[in-house]
N, C-alpha and C. Protein backbone atom coordinates (compact mmCIF):
# COMPACT_ATOMS: atom_id res chain seq x y z
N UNK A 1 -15.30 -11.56 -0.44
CA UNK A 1 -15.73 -11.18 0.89
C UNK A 1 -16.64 -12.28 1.41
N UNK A 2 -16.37 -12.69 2.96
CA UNK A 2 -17.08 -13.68 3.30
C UNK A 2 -18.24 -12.79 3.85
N UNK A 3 -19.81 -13.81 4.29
CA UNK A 3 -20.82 -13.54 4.39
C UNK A 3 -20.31 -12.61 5.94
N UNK A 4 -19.74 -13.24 6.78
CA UNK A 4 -19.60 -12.30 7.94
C UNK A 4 -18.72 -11.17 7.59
N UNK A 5 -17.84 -10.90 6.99
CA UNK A 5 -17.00 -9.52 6.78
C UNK A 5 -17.91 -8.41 5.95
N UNK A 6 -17.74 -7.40 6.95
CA UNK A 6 -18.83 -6.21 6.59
C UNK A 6 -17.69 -5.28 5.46
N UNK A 7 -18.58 -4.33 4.63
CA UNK A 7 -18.07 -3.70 3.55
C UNK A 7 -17.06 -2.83 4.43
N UNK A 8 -16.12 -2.18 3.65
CA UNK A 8 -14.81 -1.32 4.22
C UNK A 8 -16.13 -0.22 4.00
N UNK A 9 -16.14 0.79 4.62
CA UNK A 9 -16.50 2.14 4.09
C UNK A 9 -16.07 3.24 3.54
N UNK A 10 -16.79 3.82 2.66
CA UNK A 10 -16.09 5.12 1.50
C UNK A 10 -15.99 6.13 2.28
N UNK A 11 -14.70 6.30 2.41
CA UNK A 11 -14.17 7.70 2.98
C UNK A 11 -14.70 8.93 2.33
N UNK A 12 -14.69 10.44 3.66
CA UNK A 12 -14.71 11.01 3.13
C UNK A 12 -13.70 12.03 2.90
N UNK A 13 -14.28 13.25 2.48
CA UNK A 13 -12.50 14.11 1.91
C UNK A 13 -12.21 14.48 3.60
N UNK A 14 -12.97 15.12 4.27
CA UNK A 14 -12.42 15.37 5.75
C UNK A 14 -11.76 14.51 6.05
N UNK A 15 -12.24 13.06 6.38
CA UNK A 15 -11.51 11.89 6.57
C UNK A 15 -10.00 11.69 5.81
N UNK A 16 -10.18 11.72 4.80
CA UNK A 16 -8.73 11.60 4.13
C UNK A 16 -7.85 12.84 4.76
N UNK A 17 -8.41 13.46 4.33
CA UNK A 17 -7.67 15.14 4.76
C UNK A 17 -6.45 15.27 5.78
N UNK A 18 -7.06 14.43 6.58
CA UNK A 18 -7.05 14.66 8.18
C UNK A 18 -5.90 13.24 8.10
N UNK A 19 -5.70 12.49 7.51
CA UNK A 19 -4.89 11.10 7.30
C UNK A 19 -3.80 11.54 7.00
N UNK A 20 -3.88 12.49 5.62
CA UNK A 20 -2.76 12.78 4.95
C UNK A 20 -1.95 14.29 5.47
N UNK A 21 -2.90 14.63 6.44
CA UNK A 21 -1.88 15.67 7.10
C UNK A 21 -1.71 14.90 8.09
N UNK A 22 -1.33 14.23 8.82
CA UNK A 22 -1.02 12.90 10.25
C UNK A 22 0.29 12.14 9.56
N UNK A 23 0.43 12.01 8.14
CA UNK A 23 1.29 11.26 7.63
C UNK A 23 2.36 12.46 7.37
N UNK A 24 2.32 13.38 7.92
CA UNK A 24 3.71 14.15 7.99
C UNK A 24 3.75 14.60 8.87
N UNK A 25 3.39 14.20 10.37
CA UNK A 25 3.53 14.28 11.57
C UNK A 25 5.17 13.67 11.75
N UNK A 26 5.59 14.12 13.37
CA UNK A 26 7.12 13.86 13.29
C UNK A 26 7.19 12.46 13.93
N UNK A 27 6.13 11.81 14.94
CA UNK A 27 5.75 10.98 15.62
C UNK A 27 5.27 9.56 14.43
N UNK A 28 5.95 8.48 14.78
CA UNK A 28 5.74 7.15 13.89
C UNK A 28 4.55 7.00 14.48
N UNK A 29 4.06 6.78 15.57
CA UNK A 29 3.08 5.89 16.48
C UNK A 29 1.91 6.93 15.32
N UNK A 30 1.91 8.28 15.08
CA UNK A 30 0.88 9.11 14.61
C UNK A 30 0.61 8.69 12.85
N UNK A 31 1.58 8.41 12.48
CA UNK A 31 1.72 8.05 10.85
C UNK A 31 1.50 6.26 10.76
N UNK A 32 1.33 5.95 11.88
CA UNK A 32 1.01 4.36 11.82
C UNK A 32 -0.50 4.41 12.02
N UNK A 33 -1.17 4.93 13.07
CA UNK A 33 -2.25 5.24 13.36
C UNK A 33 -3.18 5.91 12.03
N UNK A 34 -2.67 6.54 11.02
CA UNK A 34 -2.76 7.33 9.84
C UNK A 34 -3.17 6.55 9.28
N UNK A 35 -2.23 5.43 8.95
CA UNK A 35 -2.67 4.32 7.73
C UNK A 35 -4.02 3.36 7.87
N UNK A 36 -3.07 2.90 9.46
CA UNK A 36 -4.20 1.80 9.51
C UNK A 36 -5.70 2.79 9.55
N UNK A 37 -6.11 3.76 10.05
CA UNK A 37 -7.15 4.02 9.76
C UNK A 37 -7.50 4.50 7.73
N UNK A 38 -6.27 4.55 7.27
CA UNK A 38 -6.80 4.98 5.52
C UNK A 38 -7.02 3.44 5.04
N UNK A 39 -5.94 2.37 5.60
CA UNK A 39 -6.57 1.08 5.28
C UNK A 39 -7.38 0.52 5.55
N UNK A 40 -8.53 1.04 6.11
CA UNK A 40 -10.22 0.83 6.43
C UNK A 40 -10.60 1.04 5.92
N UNK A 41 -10.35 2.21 4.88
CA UNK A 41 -11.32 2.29 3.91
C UNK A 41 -11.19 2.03 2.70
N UNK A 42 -12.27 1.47 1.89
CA UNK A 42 -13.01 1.53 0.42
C UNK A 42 -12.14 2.30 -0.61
N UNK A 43 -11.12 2.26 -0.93
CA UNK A 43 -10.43 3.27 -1.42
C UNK A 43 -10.13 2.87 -3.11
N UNK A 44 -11.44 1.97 -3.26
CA UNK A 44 -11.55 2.22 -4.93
C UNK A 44 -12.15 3.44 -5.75
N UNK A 45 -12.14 4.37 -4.84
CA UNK A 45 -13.06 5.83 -6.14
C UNK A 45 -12.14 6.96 -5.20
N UNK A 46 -11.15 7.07 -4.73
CA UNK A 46 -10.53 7.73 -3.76
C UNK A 46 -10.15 8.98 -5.08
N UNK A 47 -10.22 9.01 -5.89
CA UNK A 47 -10.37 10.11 -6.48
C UNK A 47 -11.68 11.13 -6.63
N UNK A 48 -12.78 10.68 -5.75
CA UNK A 48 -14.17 11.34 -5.78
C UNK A 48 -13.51 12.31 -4.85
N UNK A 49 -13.14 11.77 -3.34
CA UNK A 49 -13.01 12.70 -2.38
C UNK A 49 -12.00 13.53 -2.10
N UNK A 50 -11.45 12.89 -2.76
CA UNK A 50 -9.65 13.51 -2.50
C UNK A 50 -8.85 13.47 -4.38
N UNK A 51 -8.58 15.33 -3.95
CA UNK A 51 -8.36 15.50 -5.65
C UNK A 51 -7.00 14.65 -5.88
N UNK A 52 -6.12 14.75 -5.01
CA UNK A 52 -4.84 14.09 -5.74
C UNK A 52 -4.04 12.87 -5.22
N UNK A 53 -4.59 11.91 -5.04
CA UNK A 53 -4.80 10.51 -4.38
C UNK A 53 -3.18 9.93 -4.72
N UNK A 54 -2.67 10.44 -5.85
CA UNK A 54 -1.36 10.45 -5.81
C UNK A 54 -0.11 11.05 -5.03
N UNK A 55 -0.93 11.80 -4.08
CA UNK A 55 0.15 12.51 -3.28
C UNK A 55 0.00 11.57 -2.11
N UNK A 56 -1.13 11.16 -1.54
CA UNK A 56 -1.22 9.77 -0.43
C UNK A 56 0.14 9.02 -1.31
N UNK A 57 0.00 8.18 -2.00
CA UNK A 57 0.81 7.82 -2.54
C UNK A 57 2.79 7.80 -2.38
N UNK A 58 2.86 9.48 -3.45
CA UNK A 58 4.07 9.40 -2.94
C UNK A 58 4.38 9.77 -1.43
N UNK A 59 3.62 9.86 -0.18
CA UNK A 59 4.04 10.39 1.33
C UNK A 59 4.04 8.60 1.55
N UNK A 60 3.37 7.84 1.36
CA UNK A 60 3.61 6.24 1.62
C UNK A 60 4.85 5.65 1.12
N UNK A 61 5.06 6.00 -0.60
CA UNK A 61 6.13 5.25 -0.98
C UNK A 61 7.79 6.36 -0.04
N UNK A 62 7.81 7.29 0.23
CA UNK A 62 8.58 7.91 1.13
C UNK A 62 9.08 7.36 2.19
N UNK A 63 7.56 7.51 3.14
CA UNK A 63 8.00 6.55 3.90
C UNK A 63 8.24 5.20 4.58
N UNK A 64 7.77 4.50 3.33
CA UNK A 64 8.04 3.04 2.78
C UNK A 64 9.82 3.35 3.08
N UNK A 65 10.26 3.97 2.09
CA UNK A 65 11.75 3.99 1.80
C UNK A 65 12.83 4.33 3.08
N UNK A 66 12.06 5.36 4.12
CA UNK A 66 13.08 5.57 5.27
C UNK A 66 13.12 5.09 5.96
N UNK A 67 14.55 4.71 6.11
CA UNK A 67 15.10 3.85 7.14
C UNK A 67 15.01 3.97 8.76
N UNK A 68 14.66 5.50 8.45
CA UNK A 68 14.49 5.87 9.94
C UNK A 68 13.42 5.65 10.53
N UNK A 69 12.30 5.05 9.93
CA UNK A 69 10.87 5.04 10.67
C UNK A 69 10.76 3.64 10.96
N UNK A 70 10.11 3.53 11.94
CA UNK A 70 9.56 1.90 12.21
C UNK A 70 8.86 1.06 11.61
N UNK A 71 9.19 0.08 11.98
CA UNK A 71 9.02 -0.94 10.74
C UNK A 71 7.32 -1.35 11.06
N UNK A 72 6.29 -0.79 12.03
CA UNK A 72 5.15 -1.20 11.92
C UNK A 72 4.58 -0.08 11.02
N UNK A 73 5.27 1.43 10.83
CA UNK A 73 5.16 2.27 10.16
C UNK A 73 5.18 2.08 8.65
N UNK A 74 6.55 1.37 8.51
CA UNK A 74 6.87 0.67 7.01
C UNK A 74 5.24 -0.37 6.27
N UNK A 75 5.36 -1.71 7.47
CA UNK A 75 4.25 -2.18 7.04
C UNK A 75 3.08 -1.78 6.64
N UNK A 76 2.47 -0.87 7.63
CA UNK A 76 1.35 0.16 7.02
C UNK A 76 1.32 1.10 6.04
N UNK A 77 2.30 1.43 5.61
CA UNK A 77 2.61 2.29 4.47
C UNK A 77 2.77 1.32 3.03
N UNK A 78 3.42 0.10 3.27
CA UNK A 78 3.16 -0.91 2.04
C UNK A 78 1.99 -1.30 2.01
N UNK A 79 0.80 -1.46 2.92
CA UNK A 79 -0.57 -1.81 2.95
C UNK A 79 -0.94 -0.64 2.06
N UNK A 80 -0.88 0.87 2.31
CA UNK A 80 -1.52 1.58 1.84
C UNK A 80 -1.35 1.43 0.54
N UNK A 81 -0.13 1.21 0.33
CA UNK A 81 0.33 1.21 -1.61
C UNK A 81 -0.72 0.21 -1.84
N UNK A 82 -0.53 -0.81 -1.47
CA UNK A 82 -1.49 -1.79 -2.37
C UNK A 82 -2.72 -1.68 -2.47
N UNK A 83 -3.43 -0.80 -1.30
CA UNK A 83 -4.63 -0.50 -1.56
C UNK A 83 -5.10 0.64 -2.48
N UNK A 84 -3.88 1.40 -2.95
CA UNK A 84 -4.38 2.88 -3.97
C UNK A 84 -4.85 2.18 -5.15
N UNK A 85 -3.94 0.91 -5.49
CA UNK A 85 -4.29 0.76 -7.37
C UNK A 85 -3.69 1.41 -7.82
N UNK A 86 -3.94 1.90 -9.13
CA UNK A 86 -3.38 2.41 -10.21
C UNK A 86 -2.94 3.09 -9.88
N UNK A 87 -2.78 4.31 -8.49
CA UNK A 87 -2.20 5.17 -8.08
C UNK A 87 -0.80 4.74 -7.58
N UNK A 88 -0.67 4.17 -7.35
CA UNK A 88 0.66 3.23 -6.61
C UNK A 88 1.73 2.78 -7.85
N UNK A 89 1.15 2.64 -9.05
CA UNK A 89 2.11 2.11 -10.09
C UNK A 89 3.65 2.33 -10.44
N UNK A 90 3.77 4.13 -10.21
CA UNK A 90 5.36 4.31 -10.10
C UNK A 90 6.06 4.07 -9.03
N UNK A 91 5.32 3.15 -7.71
CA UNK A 91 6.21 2.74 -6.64
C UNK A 91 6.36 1.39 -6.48
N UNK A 92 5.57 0.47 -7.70
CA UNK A 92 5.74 -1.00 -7.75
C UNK A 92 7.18 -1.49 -7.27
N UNK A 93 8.43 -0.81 -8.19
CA UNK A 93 10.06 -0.93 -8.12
C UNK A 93 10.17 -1.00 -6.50
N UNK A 94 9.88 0.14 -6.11
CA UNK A 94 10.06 0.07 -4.72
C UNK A 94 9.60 -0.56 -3.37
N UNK A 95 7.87 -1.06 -3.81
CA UNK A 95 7.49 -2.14 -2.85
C UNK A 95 8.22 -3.45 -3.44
N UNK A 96 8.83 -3.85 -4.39
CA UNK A 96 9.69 -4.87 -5.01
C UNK A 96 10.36 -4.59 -4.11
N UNK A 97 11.53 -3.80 -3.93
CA UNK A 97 13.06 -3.66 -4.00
C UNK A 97 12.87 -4.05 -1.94
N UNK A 98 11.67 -3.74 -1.36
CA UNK A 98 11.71 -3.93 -0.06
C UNK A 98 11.72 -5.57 -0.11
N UNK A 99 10.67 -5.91 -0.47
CA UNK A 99 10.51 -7.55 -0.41
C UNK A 99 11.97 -8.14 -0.92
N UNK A 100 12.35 -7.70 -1.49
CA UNK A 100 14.21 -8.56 -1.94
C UNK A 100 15.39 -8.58 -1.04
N UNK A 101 14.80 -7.11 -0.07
CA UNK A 101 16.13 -7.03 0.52
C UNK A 101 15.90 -7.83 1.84
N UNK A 102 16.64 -8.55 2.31
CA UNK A 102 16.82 -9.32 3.26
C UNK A 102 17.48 -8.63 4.64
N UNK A 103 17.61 -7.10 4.53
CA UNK A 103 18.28 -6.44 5.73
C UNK A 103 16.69 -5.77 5.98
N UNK A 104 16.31 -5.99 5.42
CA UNK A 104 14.05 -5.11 6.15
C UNK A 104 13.52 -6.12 6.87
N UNK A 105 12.81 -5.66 7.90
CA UNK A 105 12.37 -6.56 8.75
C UNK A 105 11.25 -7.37 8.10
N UNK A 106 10.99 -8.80 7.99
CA UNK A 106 10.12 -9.59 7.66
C UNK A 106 8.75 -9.14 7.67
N UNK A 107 8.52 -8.43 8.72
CA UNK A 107 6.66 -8.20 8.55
C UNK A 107 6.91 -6.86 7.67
N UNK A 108 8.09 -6.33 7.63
CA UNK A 108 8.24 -5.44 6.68
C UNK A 108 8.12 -6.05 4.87
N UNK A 109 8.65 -6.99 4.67
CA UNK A 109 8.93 -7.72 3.73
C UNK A 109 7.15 -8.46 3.63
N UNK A 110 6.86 -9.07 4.28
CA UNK A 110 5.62 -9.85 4.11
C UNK A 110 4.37 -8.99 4.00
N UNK A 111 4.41 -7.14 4.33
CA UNK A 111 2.97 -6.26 3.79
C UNK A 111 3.80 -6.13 2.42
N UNK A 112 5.12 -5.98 1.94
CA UNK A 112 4.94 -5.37 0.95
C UNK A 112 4.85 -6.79 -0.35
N UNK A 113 5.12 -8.03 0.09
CA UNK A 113 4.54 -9.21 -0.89
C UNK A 113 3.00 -8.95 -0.59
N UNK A 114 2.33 -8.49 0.94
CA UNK A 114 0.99 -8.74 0.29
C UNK A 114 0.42 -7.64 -0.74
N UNK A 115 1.07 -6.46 -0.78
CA UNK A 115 0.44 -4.85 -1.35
C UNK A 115 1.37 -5.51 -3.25
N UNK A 116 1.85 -5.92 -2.96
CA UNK A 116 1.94 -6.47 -4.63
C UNK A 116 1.08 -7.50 -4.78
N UNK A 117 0.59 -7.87 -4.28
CA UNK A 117 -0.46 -9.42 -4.40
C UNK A 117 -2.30 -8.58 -4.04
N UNK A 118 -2.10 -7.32 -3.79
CA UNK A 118 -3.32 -6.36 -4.18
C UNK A 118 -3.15 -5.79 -5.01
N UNK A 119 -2.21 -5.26 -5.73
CA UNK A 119 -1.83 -4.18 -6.59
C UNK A 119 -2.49 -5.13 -7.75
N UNK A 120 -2.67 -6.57 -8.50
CA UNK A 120 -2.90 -7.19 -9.48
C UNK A 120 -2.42 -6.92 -10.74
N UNK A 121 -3.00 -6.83 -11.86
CA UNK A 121 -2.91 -6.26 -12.76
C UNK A 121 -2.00 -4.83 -12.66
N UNK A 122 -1.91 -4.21 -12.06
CA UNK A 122 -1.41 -3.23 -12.02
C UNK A 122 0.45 -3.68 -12.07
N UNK A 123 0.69 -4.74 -11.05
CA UNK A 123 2.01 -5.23 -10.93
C UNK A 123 2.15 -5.56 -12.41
N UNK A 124 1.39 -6.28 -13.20
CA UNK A 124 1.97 -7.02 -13.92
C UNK A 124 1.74 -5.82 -15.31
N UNK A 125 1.22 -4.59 -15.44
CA UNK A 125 1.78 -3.93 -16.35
C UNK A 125 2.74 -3.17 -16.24
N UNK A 126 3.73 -3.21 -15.02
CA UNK A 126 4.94 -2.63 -15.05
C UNK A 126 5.24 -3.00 -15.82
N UNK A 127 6.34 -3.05 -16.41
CA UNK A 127 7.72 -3.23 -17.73
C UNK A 127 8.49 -3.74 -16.46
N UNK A 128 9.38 -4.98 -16.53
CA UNK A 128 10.12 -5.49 -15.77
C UNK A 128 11.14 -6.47 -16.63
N UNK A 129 12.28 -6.70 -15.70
CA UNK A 129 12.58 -8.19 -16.65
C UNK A 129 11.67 -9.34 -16.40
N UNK A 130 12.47 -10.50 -17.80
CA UNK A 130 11.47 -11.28 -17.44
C UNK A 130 11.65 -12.29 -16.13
N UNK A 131 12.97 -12.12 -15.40
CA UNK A 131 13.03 -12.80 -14.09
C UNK A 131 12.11 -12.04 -13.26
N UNK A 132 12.49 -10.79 -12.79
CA UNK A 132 11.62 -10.41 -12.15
C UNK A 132 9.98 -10.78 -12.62
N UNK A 133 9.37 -10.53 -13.90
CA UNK A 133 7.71 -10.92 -13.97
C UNK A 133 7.79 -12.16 -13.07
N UNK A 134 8.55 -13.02 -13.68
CA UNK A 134 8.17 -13.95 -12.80
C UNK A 134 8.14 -14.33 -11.46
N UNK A 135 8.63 -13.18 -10.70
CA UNK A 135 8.81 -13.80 -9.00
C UNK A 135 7.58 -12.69 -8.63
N UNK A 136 7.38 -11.69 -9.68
CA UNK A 136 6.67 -11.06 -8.93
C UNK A 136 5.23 -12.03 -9.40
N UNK A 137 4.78 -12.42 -10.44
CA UNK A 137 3.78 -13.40 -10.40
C UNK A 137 3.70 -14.51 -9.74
N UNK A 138 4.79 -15.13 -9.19
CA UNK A 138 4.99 -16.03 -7.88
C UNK A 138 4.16 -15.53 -6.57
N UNK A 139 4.64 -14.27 -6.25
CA UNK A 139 4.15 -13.28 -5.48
C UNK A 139 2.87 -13.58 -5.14
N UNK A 140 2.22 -12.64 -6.30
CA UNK A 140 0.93 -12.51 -6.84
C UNK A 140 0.22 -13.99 -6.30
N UNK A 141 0.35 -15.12 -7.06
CA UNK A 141 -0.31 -16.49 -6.90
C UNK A 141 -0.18 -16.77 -5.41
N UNK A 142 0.87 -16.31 -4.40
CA UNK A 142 0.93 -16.60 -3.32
C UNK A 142 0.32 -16.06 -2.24
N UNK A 143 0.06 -14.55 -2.52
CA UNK A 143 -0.37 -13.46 -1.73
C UNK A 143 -1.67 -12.57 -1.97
N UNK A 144 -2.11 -12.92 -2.80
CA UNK A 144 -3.38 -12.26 -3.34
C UNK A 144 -4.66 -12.20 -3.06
N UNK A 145 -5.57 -11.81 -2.82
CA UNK A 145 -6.91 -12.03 -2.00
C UNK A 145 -7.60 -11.67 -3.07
N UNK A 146 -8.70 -12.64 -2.81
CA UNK A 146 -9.79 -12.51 -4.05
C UNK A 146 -10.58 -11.09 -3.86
N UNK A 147 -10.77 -10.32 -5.19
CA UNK A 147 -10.94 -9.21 -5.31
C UNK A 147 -13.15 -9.61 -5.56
N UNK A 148 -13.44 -8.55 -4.82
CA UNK A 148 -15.22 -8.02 -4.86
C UNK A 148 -15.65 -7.33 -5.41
N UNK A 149 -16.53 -7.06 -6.84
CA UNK A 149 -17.00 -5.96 -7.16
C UNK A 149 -18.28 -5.66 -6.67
């Protein structure tokens, strides 16, 4: 974090609450609006406020996957993966499988290289082949932002 970038702030459970019921709204513009406000926040202890941080999770990797939603929708939903951590781990395959395919729109393709290039460590204890480790550690070295404790 540079000296001018101020801390993200720790959500609270209302706050989340209120995100993750918006992310099953029928309206994209409402589930885009969803993220980018959950990707404001601090969402390294997101298990204090919110009991099952894995259900954010699978409603992102969802609608990561449908084709039917918009692709600024998509992007924000691969942001969110990369920001859960360890919570995100059984959807690594799938923020992969977006970045490979060449029929997803590019800024679609370029949040989900950056949400593997946050995910860290976490990417690289998937079980993968060893072609894949390696593009996804390509990834990683290319897309990664230095992490703050």
């Amino acid at each position: 974090m540079s000296a001018k970038e101020q801390p993200q702030p720790k959500p609270e459970a209302w706050q989340i609450n209120g995100i993750v019921a918006a992310l099953d709204d029928g309206y994209d513009g409402v589930k885009k609006l969803a993220f980018e406000k959950f990707n404001e926040y601090d969402l390294k202890n997101l298990k204090l406020v919110f009991q099952k941080p894995e259900d954010v999770a699978l409603k992102a990797a969802k609608i990561l996957k449908d084709k039917t939603v918009d692709a600024d929708v998509h992007s924000s939903a691969a942001v969110a993966l990369g920001n859960l951590g360890q919570v995100a781990k059984p959807y690594v395959k799938d923020i992969f499988d977006i970045l490979k395919d060449k029929t997803v729109n590019s800024t679609v393709r370029s949040s989900a290289a950056v949400a593997l290039g946050n995910l860290g460590q976490v990417v690289t204890s998937v079980r993968c082949s060893q072609r894949t480790e390696g593009k996804i550690s390509s990834i990683r070295r290319r897309y990664q932002r230095p992490y703050c404790e």
